[in-house]
N, C-alpha and C. Protein backbone atom coordinates (compact mmCIF):
# COMPACT_ATOMS: atom_id res chain seq x y z
N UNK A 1 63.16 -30.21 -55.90
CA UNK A 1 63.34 -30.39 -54.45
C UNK A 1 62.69 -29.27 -53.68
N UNK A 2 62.91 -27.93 -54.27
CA UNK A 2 62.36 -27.04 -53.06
C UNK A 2 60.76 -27.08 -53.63
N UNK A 3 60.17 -27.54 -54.74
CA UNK A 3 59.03 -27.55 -54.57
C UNK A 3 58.37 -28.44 -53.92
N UNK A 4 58.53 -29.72 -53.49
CA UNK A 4 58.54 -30.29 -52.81
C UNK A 4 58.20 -30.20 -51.06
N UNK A 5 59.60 -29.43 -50.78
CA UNK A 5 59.41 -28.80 -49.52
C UNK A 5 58.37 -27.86 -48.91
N UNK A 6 57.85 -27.01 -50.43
CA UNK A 6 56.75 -25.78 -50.13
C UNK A 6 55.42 -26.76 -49.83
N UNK A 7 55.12 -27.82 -50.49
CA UNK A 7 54.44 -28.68 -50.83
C UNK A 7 53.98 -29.11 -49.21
N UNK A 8 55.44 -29.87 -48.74
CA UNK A 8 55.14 -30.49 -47.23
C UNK A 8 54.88 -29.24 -46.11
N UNK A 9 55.45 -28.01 -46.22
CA UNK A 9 55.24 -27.14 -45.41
C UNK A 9 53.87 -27.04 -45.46
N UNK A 10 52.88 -26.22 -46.74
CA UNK A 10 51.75 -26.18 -46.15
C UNK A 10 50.85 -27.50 -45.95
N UNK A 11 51.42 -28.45 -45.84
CA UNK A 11 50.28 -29.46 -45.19
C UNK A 11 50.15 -29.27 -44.08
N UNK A 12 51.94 -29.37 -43.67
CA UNK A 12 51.75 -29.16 -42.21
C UNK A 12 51.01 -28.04 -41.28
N UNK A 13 51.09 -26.59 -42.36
CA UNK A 13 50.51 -25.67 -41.71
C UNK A 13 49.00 -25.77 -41.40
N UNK A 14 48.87 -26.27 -42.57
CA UNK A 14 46.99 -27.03 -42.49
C UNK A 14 47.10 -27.81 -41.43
N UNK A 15 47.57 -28.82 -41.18
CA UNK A 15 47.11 -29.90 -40.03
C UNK A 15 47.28 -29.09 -39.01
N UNK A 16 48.14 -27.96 -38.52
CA UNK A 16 48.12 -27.58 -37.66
C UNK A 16 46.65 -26.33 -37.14
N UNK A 17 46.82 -26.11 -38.29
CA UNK A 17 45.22 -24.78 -38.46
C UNK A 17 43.68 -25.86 -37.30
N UNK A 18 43.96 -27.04 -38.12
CA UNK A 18 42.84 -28.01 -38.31
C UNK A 18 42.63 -28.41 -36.79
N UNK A 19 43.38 -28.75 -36.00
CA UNK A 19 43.82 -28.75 -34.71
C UNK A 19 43.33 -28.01 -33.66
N UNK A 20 43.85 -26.53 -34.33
CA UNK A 20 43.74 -25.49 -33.02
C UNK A 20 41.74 -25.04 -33.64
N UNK A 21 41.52 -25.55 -34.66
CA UNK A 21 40.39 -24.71 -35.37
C UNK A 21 39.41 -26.05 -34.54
N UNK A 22 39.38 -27.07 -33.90
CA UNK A 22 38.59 -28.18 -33.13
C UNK A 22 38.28 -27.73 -31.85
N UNK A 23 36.83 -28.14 -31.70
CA UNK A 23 36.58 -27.47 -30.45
C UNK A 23 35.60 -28.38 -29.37
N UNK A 24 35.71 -28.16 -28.51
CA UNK A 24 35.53 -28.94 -27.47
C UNK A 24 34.37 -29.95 -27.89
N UNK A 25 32.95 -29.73 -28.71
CA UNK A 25 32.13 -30.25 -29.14
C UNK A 25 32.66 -30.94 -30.56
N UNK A 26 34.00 -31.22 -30.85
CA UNK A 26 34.06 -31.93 -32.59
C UNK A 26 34.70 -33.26 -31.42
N UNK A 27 34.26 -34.19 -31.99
CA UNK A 27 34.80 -35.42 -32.35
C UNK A 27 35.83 -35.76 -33.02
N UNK A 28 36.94 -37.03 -32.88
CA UNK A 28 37.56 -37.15 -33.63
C UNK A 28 37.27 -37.55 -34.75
N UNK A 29 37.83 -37.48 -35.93
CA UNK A 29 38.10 -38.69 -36.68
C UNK A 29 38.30 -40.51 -37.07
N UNK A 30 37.09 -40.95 -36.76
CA UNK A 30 37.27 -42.39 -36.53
C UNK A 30 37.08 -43.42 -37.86
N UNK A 31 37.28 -44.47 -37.56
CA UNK A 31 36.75 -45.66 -38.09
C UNK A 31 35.75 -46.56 -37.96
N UNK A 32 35.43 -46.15 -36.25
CA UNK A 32 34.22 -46.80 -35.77
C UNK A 32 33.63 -45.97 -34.93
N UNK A 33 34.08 -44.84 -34.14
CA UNK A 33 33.59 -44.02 -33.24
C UNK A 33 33.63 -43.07 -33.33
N UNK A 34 32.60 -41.61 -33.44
CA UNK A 34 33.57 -39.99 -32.77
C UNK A 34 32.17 -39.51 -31.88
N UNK A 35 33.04 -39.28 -30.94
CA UNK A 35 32.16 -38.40 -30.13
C UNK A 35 32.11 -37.14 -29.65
N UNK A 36 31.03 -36.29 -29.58
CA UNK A 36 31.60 -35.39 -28.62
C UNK A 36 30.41 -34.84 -27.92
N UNK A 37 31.09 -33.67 -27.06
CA UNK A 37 29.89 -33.53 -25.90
C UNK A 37 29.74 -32.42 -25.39
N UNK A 38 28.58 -31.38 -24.76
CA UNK A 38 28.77 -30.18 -24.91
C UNK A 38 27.94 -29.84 -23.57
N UNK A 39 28.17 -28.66 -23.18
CA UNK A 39 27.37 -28.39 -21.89
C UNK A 39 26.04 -27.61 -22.43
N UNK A 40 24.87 -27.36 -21.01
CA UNK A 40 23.83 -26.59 -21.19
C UNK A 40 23.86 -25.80 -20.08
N UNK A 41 23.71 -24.76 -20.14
CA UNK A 41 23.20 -23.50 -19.51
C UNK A 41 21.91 -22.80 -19.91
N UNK A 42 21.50 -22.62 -18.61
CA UNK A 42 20.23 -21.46 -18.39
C UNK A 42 20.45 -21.00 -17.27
N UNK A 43 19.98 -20.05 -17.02
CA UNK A 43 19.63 -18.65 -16.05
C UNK A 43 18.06 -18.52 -16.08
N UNK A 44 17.73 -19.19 -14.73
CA UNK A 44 16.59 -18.28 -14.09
C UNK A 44 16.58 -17.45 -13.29
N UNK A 45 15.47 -16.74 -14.31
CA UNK A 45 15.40 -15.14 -13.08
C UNK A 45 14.32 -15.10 -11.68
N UNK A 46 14.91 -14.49 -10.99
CA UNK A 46 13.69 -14.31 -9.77
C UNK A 46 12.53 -14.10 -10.19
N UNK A 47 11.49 -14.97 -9.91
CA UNK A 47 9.81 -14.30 -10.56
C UNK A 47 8.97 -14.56 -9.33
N UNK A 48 7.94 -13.24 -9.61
CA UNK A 48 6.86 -13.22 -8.63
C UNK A 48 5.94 -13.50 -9.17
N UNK A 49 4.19 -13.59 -8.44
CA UNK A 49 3.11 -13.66 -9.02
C UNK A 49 2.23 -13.19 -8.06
N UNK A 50 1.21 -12.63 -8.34
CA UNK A 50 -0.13 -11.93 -7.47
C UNK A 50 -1.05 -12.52 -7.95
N UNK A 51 -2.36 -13.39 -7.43
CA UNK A 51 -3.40 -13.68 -7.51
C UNK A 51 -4.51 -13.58 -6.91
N UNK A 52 -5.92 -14.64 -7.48
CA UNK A 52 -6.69 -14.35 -6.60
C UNK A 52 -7.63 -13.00 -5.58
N UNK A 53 -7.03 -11.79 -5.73
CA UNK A 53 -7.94 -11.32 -5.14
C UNK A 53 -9.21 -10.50 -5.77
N UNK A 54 -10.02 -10.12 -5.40
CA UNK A 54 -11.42 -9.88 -5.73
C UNK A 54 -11.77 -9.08 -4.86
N UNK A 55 -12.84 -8.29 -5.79
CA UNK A 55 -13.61 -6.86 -4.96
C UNK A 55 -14.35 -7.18 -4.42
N UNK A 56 -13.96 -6.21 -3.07
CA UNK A 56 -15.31 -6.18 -1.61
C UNK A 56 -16.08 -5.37 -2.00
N UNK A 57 -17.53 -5.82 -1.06
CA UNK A 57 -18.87 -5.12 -1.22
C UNK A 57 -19.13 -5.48 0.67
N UNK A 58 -18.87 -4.13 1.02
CA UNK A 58 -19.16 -4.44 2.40
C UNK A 58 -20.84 -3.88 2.24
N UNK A 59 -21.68 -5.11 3.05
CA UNK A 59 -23.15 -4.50 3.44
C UNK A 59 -23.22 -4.07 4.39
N UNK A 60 -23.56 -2.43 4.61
CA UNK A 60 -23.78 -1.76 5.83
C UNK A 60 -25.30 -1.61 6.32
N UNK A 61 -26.22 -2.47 7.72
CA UNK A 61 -26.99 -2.32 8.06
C UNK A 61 -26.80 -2.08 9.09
N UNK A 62 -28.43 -1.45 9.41
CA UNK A 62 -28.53 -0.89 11.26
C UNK A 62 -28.11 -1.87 11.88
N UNK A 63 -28.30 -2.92 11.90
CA UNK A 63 -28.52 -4.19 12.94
C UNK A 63 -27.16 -4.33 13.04
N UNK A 64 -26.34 -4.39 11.50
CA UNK A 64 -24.78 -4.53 11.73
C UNK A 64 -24.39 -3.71 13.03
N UNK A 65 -24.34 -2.17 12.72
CA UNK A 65 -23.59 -1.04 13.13
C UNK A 65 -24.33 -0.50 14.28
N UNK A 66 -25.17 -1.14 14.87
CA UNK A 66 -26.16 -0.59 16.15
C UNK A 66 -25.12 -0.81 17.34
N UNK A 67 -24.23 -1.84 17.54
CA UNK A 67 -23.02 -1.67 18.42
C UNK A 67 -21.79 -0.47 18.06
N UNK A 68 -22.02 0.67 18.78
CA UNK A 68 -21.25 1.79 18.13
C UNK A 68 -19.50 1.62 18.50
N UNK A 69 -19.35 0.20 19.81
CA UNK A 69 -17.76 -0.25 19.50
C UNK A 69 -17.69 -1.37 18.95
N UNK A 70 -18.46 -1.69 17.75
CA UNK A 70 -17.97 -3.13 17.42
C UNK A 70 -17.36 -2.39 16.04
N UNK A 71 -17.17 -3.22 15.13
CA UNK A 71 -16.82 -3.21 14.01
C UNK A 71 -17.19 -3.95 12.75
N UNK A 72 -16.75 -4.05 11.29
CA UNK A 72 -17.37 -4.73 10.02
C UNK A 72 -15.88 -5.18 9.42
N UNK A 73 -15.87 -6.32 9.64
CA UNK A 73 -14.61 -7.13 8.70
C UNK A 73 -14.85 -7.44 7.89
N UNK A 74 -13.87 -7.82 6.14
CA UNK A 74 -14.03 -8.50 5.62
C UNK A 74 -12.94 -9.06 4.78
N UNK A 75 -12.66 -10.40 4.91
CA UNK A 75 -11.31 -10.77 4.56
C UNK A 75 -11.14 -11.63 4.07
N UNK A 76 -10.84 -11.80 3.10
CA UNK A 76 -9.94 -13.01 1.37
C UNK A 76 -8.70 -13.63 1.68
N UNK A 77 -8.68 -14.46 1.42
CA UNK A 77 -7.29 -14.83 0.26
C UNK A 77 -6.95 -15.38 -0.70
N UNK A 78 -5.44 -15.08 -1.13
CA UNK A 78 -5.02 -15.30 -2.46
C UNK A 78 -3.69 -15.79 -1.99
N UNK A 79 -3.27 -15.79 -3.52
CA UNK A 79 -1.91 -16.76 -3.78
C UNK A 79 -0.78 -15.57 -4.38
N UNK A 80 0.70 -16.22 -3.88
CA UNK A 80 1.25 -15.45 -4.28
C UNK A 80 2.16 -16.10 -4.79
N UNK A 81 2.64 -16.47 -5.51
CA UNK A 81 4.10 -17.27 -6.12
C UNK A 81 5.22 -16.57 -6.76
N UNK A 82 6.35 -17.12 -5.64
CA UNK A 82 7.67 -16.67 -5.36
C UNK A 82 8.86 -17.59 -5.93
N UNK A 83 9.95 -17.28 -6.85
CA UNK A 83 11.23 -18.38 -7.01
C UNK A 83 11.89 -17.85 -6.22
N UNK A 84 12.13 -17.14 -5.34
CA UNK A 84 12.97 -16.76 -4.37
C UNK A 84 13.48 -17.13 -3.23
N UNK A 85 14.61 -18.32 -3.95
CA UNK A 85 14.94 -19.01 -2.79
C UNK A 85 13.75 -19.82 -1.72
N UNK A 86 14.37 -20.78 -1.51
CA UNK A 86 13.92 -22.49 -1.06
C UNK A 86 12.31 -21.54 -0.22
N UNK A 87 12.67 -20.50 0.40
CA UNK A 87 11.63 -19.73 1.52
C UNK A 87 10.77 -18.84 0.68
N UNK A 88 10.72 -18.72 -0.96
CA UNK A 88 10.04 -18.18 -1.71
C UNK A 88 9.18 -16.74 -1.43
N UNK A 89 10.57 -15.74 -0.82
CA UNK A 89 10.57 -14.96 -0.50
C UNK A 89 10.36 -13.56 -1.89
N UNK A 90 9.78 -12.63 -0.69
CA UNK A 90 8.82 -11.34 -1.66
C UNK A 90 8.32 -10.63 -1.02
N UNK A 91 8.10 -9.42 -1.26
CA UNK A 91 8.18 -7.62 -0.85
C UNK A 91 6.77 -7.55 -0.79
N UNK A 92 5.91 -7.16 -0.14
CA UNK A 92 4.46 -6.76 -0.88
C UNK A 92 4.21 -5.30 -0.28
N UNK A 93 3.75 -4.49 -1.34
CA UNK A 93 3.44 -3.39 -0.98
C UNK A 93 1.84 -2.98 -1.35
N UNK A 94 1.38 -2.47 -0.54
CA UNK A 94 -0.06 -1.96 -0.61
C UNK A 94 0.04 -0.47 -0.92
N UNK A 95 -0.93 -0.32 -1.69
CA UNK A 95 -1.12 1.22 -2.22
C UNK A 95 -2.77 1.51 -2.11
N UNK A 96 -2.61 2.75 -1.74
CA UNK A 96 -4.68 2.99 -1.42
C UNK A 96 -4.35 4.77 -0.78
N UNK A 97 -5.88 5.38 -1.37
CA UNK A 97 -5.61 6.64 -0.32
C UNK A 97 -5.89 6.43 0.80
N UNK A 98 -5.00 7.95 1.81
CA UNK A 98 -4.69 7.68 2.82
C UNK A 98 -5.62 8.04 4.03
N UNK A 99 -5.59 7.19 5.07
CA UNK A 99 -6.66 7.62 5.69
C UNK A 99 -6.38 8.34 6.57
N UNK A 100 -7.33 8.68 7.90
CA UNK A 100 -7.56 9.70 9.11
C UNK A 100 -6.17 9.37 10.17
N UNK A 101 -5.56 8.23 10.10
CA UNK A 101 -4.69 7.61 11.05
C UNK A 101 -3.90 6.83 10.65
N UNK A 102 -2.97 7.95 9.45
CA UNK A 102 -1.58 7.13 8.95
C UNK A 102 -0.67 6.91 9.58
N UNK A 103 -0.85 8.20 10.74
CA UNK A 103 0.68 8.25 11.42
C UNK A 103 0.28 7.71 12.77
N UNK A 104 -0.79 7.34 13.26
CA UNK A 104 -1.26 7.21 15.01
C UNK A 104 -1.91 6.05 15.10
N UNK A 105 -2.75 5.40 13.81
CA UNK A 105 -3.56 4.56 14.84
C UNK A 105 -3.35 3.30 13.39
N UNK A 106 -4.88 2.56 13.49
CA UNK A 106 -4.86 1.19 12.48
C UNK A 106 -5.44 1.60 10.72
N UNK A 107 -6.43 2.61 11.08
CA UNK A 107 -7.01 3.43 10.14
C UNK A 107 -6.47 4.04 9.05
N UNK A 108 -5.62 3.58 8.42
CA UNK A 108 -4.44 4.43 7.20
C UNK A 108 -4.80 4.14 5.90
N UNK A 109 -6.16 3.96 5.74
CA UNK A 109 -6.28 3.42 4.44
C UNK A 109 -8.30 4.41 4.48
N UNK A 110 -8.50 5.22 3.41
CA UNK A 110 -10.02 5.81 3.19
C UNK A 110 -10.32 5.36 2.01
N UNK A 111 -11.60 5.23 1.85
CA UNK A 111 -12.66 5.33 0.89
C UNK A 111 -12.99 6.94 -0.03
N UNK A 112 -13.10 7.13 -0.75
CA UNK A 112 -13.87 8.99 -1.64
C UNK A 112 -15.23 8.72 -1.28
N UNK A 113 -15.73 9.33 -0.81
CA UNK A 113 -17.54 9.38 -0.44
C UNK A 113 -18.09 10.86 -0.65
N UNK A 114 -19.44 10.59 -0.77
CA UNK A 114 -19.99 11.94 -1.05
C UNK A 114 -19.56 13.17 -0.27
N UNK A 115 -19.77 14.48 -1.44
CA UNK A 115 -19.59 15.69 -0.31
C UNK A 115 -18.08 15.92 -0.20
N UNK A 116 -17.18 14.98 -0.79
CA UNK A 116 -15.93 15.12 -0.60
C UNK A 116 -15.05 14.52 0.47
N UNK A 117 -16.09 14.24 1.20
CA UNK A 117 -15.68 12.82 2.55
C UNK A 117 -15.14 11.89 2.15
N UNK A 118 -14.56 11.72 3.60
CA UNK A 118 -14.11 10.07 3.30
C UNK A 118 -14.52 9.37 4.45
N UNK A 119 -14.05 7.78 4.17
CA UNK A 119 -14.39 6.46 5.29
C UNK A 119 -12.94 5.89 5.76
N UNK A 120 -12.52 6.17 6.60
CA UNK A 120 -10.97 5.34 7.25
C UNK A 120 -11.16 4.43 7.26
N UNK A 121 -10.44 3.26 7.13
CA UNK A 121 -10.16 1.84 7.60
C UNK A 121 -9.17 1.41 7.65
N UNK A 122 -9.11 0.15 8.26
CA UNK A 122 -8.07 -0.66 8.66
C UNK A 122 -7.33 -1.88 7.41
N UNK A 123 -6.35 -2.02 7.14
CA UNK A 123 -6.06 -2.96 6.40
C UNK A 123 -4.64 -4.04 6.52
N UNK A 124 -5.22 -5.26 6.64
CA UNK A 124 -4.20 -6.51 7.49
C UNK A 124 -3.81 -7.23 6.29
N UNK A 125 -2.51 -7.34 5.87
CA UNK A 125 -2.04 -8.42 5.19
C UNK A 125 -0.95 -9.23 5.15
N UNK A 126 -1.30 -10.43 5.08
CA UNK A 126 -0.34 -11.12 5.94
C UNK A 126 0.05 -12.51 4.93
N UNK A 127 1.14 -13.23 5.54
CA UNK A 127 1.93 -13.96 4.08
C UNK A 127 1.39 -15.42 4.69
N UNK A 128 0.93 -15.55 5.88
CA UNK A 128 0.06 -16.78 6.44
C UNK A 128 -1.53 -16.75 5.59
N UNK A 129 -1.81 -17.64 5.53
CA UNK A 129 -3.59 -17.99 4.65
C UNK A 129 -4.32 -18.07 6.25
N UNK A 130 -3.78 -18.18 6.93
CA UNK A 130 -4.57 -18.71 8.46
C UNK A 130 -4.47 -17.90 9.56
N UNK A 131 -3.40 -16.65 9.28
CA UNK A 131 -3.20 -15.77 10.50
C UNK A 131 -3.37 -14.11 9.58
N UNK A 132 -4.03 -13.63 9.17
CA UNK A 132 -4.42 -12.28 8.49
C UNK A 132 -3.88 -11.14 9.43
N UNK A 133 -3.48 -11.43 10.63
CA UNK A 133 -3.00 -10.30 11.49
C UNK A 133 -1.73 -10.45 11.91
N UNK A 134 -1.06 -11.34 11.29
CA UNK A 134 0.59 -11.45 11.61
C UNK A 134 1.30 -10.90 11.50
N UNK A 135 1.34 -9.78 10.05
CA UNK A 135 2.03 -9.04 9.99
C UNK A 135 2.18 -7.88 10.45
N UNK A 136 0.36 -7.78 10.85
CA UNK A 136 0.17 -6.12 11.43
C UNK A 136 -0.33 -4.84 10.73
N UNK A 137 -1.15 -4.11 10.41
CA UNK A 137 -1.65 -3.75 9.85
C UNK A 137 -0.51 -2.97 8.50
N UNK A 138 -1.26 -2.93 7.33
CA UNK A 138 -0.21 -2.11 5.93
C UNK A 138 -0.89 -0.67 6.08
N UNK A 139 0.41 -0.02 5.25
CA UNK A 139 0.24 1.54 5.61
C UNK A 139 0.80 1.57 3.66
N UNK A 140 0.46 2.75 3.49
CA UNK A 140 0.10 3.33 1.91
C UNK A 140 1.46 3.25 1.51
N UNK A 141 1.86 2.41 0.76
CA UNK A 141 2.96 2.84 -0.34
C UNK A 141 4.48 1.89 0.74
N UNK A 142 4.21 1.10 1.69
CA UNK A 142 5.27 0.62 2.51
C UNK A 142 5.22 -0.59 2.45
N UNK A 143 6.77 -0.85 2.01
CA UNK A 143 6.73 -2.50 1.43
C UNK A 143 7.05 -3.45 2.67
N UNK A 144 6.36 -4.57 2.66
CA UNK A 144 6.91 -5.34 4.08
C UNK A 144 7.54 -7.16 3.40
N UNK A 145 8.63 -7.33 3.94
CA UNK A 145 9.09 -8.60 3.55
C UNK A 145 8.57 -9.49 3.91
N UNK A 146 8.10 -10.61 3.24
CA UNK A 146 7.04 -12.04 3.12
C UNK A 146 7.96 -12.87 2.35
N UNK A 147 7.06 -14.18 2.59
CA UNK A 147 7.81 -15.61 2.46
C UNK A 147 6.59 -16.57 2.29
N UNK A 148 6.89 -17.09 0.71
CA UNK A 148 5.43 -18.20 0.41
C UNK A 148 5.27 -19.42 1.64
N UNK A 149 6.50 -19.40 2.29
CA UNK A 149 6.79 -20.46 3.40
C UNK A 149 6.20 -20.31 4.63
N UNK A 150 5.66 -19.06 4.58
CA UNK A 150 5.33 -18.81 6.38
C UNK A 150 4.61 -19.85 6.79
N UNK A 151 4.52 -20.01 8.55
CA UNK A 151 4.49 -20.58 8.84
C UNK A 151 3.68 -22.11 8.67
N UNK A 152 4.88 -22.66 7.68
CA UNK A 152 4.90 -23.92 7.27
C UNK A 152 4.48 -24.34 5.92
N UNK A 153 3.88 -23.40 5.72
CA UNK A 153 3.26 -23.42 4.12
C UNK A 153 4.24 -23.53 3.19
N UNK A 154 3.88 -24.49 1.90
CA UNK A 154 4.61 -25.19 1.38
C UNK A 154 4.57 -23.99 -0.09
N UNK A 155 5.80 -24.06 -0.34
CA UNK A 155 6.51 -23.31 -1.49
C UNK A 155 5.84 -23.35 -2.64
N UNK A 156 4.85 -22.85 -3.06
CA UNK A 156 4.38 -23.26 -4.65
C UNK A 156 4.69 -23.35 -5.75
N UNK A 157 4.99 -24.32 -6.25
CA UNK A 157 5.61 -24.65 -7.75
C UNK A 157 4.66 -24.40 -8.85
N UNK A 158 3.64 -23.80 -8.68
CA UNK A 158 2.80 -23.42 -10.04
C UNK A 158 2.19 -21.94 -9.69
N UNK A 159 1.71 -21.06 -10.72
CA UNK A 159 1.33 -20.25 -10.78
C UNK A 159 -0.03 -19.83 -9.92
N UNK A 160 -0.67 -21.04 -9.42
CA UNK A 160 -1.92 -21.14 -8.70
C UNK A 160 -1.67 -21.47 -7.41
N UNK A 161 -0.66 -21.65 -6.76
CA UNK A 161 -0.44 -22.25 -5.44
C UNK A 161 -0.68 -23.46 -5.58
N UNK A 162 -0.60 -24.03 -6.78
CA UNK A 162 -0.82 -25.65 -6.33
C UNK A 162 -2.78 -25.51 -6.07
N UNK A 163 -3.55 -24.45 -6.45
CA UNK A 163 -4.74 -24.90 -6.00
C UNK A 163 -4.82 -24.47 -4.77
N UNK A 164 -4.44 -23.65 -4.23
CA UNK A 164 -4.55 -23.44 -2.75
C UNK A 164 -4.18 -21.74 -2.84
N UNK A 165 -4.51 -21.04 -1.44
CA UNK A 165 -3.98 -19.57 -0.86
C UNK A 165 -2.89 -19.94 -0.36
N UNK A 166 -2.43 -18.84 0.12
CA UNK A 166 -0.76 -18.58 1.01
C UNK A 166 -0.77 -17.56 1.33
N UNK A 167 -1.93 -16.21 1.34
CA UNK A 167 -1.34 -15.14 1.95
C UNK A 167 -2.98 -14.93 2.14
N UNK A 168 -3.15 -13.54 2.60
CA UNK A 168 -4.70 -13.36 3.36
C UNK A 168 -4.45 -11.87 3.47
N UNK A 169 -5.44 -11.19 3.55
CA UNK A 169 -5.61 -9.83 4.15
C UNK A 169 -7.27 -9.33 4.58
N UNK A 170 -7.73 -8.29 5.06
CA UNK A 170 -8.41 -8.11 6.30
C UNK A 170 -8.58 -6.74 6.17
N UNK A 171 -10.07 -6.21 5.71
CA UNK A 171 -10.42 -4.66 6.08
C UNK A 171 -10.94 -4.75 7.18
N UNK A 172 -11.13 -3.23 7.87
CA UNK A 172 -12.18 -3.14 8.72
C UNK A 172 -12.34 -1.97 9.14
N UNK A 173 -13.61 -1.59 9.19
CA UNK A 173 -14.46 -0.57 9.29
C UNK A 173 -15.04 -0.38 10.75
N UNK A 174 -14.70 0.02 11.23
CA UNK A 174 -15.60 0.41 12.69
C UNK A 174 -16.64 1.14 13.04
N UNK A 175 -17.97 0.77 13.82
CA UNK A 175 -18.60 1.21 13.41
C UNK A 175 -19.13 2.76 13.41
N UNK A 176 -18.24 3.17 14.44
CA UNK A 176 -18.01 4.69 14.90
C UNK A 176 -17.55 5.29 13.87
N UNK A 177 -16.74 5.01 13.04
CA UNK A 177 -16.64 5.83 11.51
C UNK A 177 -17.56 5.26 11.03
N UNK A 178 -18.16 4.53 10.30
CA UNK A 178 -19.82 4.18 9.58
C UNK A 178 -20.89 4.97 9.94
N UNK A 179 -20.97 5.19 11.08
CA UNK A 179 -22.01 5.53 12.17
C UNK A 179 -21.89 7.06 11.84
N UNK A 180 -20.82 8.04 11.50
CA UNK A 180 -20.20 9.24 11.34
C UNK A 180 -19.79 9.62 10.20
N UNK A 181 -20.35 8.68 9.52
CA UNK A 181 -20.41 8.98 8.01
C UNK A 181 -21.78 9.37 7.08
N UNK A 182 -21.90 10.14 6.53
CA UNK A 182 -22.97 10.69 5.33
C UNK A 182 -23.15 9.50 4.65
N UNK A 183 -24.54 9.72 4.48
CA UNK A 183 -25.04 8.53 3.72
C UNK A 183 -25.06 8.74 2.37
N UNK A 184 -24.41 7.14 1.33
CA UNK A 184 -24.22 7.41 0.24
C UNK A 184 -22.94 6.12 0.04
N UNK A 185 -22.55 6.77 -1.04
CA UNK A 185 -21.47 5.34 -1.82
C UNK A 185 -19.48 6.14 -1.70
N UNK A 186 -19.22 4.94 -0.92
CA UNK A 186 -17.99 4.97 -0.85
C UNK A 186 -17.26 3.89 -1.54
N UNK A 187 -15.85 4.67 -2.01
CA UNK A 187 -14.97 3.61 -3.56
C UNK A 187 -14.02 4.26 -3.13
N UNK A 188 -13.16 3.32 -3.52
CA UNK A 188 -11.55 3.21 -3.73
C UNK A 188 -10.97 1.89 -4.07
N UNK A 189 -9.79 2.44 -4.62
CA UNK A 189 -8.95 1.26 -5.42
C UNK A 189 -8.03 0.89 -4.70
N UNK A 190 -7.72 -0.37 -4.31
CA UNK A 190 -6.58 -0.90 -3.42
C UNK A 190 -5.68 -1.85 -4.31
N UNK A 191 -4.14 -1.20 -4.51
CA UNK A 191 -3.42 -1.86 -5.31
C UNK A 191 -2.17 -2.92 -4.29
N UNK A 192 -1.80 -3.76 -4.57
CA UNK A 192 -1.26 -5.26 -4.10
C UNK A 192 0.25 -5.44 -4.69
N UNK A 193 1.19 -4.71 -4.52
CA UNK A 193 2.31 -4.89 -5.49
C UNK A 193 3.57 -5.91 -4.55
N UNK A 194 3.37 -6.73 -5.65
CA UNK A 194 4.76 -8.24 -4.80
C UNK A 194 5.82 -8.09 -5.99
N UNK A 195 6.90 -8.04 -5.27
CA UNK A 195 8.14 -7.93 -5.68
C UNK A 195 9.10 -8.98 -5.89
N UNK A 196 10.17 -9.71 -5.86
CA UNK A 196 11.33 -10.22 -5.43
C UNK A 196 12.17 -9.28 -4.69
N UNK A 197 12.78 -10.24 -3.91
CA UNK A 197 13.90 -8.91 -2.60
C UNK A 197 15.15 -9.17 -3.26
């Protein structure tokens, strides 16, 4: 008799193990059916992208620079792709040495030129493909908040814009600094850094 009893106890302790040990994904035990069913999760992270841009070769001639108040533009665009929220929002910061008029005027951005000189200029970048001066000119190392959405531009779901720009930017050289510059070769590196906010 009491072996018996030891007998029925641990079944029961088993069926009970068996029970709490089932988990939301087991199925029952059937004859014709078991099902079960389980969730999915992922986490996406905020991602940016920088494209598209390419090195200027400004050509400086007399005929250009013979108006000593005009000026020499030259201006691109590229793509930038944002998951940041429906407005595919993003930081962009410009980096470049600094020019003659960081703190006073449009000029915050130089060229290294012979002799140890430099060339000031102007530099516009903006989160419109169609308005390069919206944002107002960038200054060295200062991040300004943008949106793949501006005005009206559609959110890009691929790494390319869909084949298209969304943002723009804009040097410029005046010709009164050209004109006041030593002749010879001016360089510098202009870096483009987009963030998530």
């Amino acid at each position: 008799m009491k072996k018996t009893l030891v007998i029925a106890a641990a079944l029961a302790a088993m069926s009970s193990t068996s029970a709490f040990a089932q988990s939301a994904g087991d199925g029952q035990l059937s004859t014709t059916a078991s099902t079960a069913a389980f969730d999915i999760t992922t986490i996406i992270p905020k991602m940016v992208r920088i494209s598209g841009l390419e090195d200027i070769s400004l050509n400086v001639t007399a005929a250009n620079v013979a108006n000593a108040s005009g000026a020499q533009n030259v201006a691109q665009r590229f793509c930038v792709y944002s998951n940041d929220s429906v407005d595919g929002l993003y930081k962009l910061t410009v980096d470049g040495q600094a020019g003659a008029e960081l703190n006073t005027g449009e000029a915050k951005f130089s060229l290294s030129g012979p002799n140890n000189t430099t060339l000031s200029f102007a530099l516009w970048a903006s989160d419109r493909a169609s308005d390069v001066y919206y944002k107002g000119t960038a200054a060295p190392g200062v991040a300004k908040n943008m949106q793949t959405t501006a005005g009206g531009q559609t959110r890009p779901t691929t790494l390319n814009c869909n084949g298209t720009e969304n943002a723009s930017m804009n040097v410029r050289f005046t010709n009164a600094r050209i004109l006041a510059a030593l002749a010879g070769s001016y360089t510098g590196t202009m870096t483009f850094t987009v963030a998530p906010l």
